[in-house]
Protein backbone atom coordinates (compact mmCIF):
# COMPACT_ATOMS: atom_id res chain seq x y z
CA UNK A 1 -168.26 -21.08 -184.41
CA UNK A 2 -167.62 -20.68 -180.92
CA UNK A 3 -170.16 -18.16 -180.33
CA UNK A 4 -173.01 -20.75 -180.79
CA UNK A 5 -170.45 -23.26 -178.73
CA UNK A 6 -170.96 -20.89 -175.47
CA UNK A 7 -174.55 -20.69 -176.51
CA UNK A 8 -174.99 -24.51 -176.12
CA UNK A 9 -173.41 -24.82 -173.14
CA UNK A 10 -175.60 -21.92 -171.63
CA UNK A 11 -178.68 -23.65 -172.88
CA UNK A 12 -177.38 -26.92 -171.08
CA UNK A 13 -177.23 -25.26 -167.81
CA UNK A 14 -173.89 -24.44 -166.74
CA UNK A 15 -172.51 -21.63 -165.51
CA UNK A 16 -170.11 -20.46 -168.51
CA UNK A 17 -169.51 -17.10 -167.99
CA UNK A 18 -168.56 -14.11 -171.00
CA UNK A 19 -164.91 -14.01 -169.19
CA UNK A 20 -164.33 -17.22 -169.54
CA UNK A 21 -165.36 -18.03 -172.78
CA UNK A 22 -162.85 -15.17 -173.25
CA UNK A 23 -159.79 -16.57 -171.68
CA UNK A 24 -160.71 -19.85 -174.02
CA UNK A 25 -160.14 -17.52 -177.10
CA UNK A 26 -157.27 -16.05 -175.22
CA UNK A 27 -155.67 -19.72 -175.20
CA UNK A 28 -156.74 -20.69 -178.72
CA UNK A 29 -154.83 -17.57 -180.20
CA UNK A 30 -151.82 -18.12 -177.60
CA UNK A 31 -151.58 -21.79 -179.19
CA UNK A 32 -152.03 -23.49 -176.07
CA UNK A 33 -153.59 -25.78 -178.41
CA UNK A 34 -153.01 -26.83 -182.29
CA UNK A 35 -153.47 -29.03 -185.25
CA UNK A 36 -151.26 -31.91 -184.67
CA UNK A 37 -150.28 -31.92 -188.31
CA UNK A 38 -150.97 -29.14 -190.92
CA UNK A 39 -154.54 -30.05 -191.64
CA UNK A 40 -155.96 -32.09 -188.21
CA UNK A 41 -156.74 -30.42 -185.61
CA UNK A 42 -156.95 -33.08 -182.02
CA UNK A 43 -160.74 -32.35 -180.53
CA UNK A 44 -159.36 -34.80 -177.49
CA UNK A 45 -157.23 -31.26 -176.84
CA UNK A 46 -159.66 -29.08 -177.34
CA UNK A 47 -161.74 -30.61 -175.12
CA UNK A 48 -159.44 -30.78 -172.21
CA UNK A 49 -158.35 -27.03 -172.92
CA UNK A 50 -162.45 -25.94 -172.87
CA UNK A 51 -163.40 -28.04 -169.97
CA UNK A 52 -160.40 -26.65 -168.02
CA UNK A 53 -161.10 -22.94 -169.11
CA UNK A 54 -165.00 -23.07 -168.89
CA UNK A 55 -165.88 -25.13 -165.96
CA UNK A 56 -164.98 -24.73 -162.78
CA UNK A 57 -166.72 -27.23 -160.50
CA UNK A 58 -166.41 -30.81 -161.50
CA UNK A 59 -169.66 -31.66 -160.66
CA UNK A 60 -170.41 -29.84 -164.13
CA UNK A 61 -168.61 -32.13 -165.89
CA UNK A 62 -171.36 -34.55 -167.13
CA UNK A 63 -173.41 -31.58 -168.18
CA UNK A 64 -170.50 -30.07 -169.97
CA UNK A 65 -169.37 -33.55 -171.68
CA UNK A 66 -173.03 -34.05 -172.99
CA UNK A 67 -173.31 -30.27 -174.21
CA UNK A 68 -169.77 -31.01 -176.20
CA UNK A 69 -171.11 -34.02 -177.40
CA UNK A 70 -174.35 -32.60 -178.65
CA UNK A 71 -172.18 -29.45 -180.25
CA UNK A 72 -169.69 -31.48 -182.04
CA UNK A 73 -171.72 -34.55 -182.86
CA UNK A 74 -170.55 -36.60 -185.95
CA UNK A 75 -166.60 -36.25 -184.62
CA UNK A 76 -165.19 -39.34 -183.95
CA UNK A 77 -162.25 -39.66 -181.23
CA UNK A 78 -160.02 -42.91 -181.83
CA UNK A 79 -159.02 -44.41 -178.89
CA UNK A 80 -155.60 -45.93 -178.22
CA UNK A 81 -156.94 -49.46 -177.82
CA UNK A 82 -157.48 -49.78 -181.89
CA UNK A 83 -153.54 -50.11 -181.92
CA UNK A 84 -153.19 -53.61 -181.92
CA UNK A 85 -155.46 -54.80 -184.16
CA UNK A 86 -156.08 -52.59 -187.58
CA UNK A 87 -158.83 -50.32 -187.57
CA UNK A 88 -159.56 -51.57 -191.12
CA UNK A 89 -160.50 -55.15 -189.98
CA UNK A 90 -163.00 -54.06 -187.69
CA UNK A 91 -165.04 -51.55 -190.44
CA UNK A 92 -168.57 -53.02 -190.99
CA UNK A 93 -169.93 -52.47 -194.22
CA UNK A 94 -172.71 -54.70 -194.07
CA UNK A 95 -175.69 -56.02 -191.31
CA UNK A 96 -176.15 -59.71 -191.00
CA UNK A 97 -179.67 -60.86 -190.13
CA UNK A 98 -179.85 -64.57 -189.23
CA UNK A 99 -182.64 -66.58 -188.92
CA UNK A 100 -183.61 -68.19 -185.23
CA UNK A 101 -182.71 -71.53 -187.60
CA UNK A 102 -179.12 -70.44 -188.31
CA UNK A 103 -178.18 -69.17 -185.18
CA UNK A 104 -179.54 -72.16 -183.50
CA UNK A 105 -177.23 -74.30 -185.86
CA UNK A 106 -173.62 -71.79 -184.53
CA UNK A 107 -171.39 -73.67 -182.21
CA UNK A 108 -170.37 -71.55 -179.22
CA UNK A 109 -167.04 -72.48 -177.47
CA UNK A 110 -165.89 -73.24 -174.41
CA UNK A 111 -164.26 -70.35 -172.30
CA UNK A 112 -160.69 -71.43 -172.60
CA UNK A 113 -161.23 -72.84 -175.89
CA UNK A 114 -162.74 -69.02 -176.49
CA UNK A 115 -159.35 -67.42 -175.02
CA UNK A 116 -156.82 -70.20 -176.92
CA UNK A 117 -158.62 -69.45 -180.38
CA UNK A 118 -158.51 -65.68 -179.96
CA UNK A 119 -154.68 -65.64 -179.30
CA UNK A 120 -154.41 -67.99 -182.29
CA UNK A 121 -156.41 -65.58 -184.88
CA UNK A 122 -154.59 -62.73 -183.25
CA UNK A 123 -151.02 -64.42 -184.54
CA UNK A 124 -152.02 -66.01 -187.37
CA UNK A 125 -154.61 -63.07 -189.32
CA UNK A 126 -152.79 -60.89 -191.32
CA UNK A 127 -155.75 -59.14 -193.48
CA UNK A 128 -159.79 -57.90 -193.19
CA UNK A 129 -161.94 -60.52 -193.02
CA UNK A 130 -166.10 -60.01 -193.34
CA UNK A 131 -169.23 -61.87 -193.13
CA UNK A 132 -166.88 -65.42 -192.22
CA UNK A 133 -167.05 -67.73 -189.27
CA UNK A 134 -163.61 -67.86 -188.52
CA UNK A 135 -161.41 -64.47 -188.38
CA UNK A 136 -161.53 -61.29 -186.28
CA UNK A 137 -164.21 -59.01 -188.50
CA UNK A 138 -167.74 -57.99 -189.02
CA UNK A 139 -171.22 -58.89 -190.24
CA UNK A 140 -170.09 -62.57 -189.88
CA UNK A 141 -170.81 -65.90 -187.05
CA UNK A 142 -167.24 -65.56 -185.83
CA UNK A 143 -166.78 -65.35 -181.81
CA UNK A 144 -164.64 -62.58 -182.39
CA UNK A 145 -165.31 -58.93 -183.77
CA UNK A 146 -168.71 -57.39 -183.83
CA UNK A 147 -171.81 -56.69 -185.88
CA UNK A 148 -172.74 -59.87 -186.81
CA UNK A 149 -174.00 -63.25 -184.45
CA UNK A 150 -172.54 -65.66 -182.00
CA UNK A 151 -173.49 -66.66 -179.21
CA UNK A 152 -170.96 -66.07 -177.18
CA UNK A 153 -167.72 -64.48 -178.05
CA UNK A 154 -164.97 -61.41 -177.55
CA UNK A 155 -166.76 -58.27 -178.61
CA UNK A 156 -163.80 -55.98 -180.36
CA UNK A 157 -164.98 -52.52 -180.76
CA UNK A 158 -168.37 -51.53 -182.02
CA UNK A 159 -171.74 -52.04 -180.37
CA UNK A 160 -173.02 -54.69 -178.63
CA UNK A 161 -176.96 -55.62 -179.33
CA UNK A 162 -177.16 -59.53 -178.55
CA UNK A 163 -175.80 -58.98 -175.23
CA UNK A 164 -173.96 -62.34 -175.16
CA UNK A 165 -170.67 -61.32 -175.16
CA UNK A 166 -167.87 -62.63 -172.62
CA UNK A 167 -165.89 -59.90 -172.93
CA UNK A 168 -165.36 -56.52 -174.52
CA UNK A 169 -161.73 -55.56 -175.90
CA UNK A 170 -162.15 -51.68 -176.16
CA UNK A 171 -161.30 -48.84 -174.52
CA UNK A 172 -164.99 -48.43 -172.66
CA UNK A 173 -165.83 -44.27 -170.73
CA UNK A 174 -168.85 -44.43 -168.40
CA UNK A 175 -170.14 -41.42 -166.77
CA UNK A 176 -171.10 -40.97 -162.89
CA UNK A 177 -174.51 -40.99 -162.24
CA UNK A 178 -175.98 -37.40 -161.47
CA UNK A 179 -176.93 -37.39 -157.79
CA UNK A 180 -178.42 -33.68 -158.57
CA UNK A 181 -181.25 -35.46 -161.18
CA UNK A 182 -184.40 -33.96 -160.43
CA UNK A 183 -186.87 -36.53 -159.25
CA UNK A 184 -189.52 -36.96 -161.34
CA UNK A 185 -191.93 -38.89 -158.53
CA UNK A 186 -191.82 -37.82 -154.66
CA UNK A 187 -192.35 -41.70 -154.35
CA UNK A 188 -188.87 -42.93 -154.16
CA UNK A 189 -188.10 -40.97 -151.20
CA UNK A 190 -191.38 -41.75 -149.55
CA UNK A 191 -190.54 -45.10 -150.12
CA UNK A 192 -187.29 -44.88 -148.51
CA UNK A 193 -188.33 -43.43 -145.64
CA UNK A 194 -188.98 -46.46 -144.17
CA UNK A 195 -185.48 -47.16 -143.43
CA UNK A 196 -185.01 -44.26 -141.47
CA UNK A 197 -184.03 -44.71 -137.68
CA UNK A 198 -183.39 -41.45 -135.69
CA UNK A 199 -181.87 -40.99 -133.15
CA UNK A 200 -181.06 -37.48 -130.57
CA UNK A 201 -177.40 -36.73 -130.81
CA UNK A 202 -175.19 -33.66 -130.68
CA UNK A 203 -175.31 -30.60 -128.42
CA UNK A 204 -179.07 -29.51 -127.40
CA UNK A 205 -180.25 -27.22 -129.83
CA UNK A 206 -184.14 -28.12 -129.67
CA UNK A 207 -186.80 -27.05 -127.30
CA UNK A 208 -188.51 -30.57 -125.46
CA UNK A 209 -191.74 -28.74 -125.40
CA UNK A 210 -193.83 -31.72 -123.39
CA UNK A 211 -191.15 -31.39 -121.01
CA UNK A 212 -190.27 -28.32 -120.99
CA UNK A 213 -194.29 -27.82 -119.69
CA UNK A 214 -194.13 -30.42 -117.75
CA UNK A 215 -191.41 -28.53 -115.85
CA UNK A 216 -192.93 -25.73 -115.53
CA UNK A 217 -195.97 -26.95 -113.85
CA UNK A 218 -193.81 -29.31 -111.53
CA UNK A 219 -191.93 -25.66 -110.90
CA UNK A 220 -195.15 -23.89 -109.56
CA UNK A 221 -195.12 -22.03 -112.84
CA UNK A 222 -192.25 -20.55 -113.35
CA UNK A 223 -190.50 -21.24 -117.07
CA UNK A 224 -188.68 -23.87 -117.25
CA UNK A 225 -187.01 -24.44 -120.57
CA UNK A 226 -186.18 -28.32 -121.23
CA UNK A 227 -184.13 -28.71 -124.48
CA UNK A 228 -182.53 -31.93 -126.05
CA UNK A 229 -180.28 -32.85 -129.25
CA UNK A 230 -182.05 -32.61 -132.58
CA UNK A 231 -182.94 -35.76 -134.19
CA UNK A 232 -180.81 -37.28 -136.73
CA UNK A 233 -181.40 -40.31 -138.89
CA UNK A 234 -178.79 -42.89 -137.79
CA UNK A 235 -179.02 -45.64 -140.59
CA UNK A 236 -175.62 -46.14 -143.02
CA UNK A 237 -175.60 -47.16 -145.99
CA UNK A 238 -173.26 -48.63 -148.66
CA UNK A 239 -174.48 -47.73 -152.49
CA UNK A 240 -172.74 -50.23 -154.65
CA UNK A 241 -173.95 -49.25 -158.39
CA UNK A 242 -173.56 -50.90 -161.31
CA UNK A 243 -172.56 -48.34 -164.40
CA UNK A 244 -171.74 -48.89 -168.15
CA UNK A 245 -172.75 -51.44 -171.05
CA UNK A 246 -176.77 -52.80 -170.27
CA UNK A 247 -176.99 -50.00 -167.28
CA UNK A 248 -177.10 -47.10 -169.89
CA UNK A 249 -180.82 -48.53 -170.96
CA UNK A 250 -181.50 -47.02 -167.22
CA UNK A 251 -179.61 -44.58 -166.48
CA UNK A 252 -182.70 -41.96 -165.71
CA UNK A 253 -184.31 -44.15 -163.37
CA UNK A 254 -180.72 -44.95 -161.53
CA UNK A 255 -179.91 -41.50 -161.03
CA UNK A 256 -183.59 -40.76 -159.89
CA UNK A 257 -182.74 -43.30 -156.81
CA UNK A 258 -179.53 -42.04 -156.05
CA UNK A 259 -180.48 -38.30 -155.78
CA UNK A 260 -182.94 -39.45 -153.39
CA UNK A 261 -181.03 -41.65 -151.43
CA UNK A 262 -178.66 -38.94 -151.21
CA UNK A 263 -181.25 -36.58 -149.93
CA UNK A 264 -182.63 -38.97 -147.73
CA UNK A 265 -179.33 -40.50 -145.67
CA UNK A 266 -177.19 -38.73 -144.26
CA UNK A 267 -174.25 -41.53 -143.86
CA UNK A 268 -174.15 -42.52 -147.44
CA UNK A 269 -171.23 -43.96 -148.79
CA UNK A 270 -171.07 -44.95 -152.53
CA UNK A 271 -168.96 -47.24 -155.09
CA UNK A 272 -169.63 -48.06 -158.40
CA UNK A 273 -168.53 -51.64 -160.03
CA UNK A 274 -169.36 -52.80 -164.22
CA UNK A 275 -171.63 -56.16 -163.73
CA UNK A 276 -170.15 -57.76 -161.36
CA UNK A 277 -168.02 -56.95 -158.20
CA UNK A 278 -164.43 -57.99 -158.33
CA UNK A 279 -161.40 -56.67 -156.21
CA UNK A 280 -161.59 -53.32 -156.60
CA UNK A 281 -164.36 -50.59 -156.93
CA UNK A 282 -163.98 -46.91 -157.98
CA UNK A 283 -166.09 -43.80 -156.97
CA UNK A 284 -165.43 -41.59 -160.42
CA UNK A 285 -165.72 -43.31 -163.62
CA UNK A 286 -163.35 -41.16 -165.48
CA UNK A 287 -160.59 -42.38 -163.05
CA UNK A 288 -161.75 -45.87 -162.44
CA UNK A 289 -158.50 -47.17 -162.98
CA UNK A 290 -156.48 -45.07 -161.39
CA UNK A 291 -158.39 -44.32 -157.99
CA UNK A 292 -159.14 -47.77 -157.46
CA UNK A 293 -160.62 -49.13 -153.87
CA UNK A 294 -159.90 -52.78 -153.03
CA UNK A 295 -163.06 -54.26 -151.86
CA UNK A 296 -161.04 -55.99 -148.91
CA UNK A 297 -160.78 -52.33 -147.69
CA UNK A 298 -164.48 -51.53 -148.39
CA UNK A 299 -165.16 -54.49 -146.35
CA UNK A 300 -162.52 -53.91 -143.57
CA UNK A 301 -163.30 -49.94 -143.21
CA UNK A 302 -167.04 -49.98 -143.07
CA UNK A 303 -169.05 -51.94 -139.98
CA UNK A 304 -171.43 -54.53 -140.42
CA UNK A 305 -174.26 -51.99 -139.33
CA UNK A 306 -173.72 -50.72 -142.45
CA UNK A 307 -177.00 -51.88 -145.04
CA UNK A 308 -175.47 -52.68 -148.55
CA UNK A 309 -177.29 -52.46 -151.61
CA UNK A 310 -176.70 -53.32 -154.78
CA UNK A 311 -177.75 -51.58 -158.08
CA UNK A 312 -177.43 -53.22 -161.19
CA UNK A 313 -179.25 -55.30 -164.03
CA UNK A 314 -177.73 -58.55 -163.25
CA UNK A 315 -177.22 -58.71 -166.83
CA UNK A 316 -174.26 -60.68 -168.46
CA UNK A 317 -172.34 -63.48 -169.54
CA UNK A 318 -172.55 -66.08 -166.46
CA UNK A 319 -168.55 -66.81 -166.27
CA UNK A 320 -168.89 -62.85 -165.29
CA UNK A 321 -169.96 -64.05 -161.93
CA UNK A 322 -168.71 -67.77 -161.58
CA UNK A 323 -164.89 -67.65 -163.65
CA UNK A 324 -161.66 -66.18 -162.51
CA UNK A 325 -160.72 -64.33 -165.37
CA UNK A 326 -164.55 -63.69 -166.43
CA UNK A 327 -164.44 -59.84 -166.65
CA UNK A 328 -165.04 -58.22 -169.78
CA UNK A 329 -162.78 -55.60 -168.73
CA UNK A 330 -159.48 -57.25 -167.06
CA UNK A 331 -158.65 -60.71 -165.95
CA UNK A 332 -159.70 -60.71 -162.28
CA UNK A 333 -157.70 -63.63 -160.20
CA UNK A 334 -161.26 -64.25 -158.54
CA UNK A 335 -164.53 -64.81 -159.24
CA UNK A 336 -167.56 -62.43 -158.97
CA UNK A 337 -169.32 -65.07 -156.79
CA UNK A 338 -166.50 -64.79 -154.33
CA UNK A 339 -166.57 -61.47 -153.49
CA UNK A 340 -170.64 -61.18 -153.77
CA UNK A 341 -170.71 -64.01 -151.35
CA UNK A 342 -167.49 -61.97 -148.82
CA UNK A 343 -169.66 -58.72 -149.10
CA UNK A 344 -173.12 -60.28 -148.13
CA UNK A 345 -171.28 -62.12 -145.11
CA UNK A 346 -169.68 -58.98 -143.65
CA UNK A 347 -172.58 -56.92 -144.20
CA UNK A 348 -175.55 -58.93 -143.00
CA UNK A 349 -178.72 -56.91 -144.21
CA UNK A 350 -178.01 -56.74 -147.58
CA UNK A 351 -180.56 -56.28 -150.75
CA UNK A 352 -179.86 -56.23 -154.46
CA UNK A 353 -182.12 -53.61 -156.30
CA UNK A 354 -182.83 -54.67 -160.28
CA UNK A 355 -183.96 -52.07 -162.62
CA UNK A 356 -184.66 -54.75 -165.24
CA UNK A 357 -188.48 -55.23 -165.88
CA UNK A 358 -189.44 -58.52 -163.54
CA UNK A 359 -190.69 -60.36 -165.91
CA UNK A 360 -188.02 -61.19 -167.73
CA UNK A 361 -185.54 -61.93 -165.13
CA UNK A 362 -186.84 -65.94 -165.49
CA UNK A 363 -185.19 -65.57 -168.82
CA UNK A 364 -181.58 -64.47 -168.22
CA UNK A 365 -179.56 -67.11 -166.34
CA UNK A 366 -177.23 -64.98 -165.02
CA UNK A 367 -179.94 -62.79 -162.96
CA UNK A 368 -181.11 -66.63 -162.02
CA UNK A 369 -177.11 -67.09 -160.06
CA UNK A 370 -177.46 -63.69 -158.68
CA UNK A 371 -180.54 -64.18 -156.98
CA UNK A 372 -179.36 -67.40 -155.65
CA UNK A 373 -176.08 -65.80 -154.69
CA UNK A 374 -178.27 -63.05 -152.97
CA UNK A 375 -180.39 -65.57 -150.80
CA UNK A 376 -183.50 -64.38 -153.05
CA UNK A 377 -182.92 -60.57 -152.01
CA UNK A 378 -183.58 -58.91 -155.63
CA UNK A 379 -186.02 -56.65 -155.84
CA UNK A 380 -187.85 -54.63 -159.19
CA UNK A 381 -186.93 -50.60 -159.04
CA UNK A 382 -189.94 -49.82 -158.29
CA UNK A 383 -192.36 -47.89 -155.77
CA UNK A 384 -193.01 -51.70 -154.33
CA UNK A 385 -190.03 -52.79 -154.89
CA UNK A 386 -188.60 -50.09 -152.74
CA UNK A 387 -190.59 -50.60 -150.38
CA UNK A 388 -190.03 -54.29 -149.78
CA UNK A 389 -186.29 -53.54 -150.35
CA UNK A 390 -186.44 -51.06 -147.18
CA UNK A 391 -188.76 -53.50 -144.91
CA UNK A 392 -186.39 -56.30 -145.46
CA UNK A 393 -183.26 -54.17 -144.61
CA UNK A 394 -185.17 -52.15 -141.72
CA UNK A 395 -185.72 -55.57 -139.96
């Protein structure tokens, strides 16, 4: 079995070598390891006890995740979140198709009315409820639980696909994007060339040729070698990156622009934020929570030469961006608007980046308050895009 494990995570790229697949073995038959009871085994164990043994560079650990993944597809891992409310209540059995009629006809609440009714059905439900309007379930019109239709409601568990929840009650991982993506187009990085200011600085390490000539003759021929600093590209930036929930649909194209904006600057910094900024952003996704950076620092530590961009669909619910508490994650004491609108004045050329196709960004209302919180400054992810993107900050 764990022959063809090694195998996969060869094919994937990653540098798994025969001793360590060894000292893996070496831990499974130690016991480092075990079924929890007499007949489970806990993969969330195994993982952590392969990763550890096999990889030793954490900037493997997205190609090793996806290679487990692929290996041991079909495995489910419960997360602790389920705890609270019954695993059974939330098992969809059926797929509810409404007509445009039907869902035109639910009744969406308010957001405290939302919040009130939610800790009401929490206290009150005591079995699984499915295909209703009222309880937490599935395959129903009820604002709370998931595979069926409302338009606008608590997502609990499951998947979203009408994209209108307010917020999400799960455990949620997102992965960092891969700065070491091979670029499928030599564009982007043409593109953001444009921004690029250099400047000499450093000890003198290059030969001045023109000068060095003009020296020369001016010293009745004898050599006279001129040299001068090499040339270094002076612009900073601040990456601010969206990840997780609609940003998965462009994850390629995301990671595209960030290997080359990696390649291209050398005074990069990077955060990434879900939707919206709040008070805090985090630089690794699997410890988002626990190596969190208060945006008041981000905006104290970093100068206002500094060109911030922002990376994200601008997609979600609108009291994301204009209600304390909005987050589909946490209750934030402030709203997204503040802290857009703190950022953009400490950082003065600013430009939000959208890898949503253009034409439907008349549609979505809350890419509408973005852009107006962003003085107009969204731009497509695309070669023009870019390119407008780095003439407006290069000004």
């Amino acid at each position: 079995m764990l022959i063809d494990f090694f195998y996969t995570l060869r094919a994937a790229k990653l540098p798994v070598s025969v001793k360590e697949y060894l000292t893996l073995l070496e831990a499974l038959e130690a016991g480092v390891v075990g079924p929890r009871s007499e007949d489970a085994w806990s993969l969330d164990d195994f993982y952590f006890m392969a990763r550890t043994a096999l990889v030793k560079d954490e900037k493997h650990f997205d190609k090793f995740d996806r290679a487990f993944a692929a290996y041991f597809k079909g495995v489910e891992m419960v997360a602790d979140f389920t705890k609270e409310i019954p695993a059974d209540w939330l098992r969809k059995v059926l797929e509810r198709e409404l007509s445009p009629e039907e869902k035109a006809a639910i009744q969406k609440m308010g957001w405290d009315e939302l919040m009130e009714t939610l800790k009401k059905r929490l206290e009150e439900q005591k079995e699984r409820h499915e295909g209703g309007n009222k309880w937490i379930g599935t395959g129903g019109t009820s604002p709370f639980g998931h595979g069926g239709y409302n338009p606008q409601g608590v997502r609990i568990g499951g998947a979203g696909k009408n994209r209108s929840a307010v917020k999400v009650w799960e455990q949620r991982a997102y992965r960092d994007y891969d700065d070491q993506q091979e670029l499928g187009t030599r564009n982007i990085k043409v593109a953001l060339r444009r921004l690029r200011k250099f400047a000499r600085e450093g000890h003198e390490l290059e030969l001045d040729l023109p000068d060095t000539i003009r020296s020369t003759a001016a010293n009745a021929g004898f050599l006279d070698i001129k040299m001068v600093p090499e040339r270094h590209n002076n612009v900073k930036v601040l990456l601010l990156m969206d990840v997780g929930g609609t940003m998965d649909e462009h994850i390629q194209r995301v990671e595209e622009l960030f290997s080359a904006v990696k390649a291209e600057f050398k005074h990069l910094e990077f955060y990434y934020f879900h939707n919206c900024v709040y008070d805090f952003v985090w630089k690794n996704n699997r410890r988002r929570f626990a190596e969190k950076f208060p945006t008041w620092d981000i905006i104290r530590k970093y100068n206002k030469d500094y060109k911030l961009i922002f990376v994200g669909d601008a997609t979600m619910s609108p009291y994301e961006i204009l209600q304390p508490g909005g987050s589909v994650e946490y209750n934030n004491e402030e709203a997204g608007a503040e802290w857009l609108q703190r950022l953009t004045h400490a950082f003065p050329r600013y430009a939000w980046v959208n890898p949503e196709p253009q034409g439907v960004w008349e549609y979505r209302q809350s890419i509408s308050i973005i852009q107006q919180l962003m003085g107009h400054r969204m731009f497509p992810l695309s070669l023009k895009g870019l390119e407008d993107t780095m003439r407006l900050l290069s000004k």
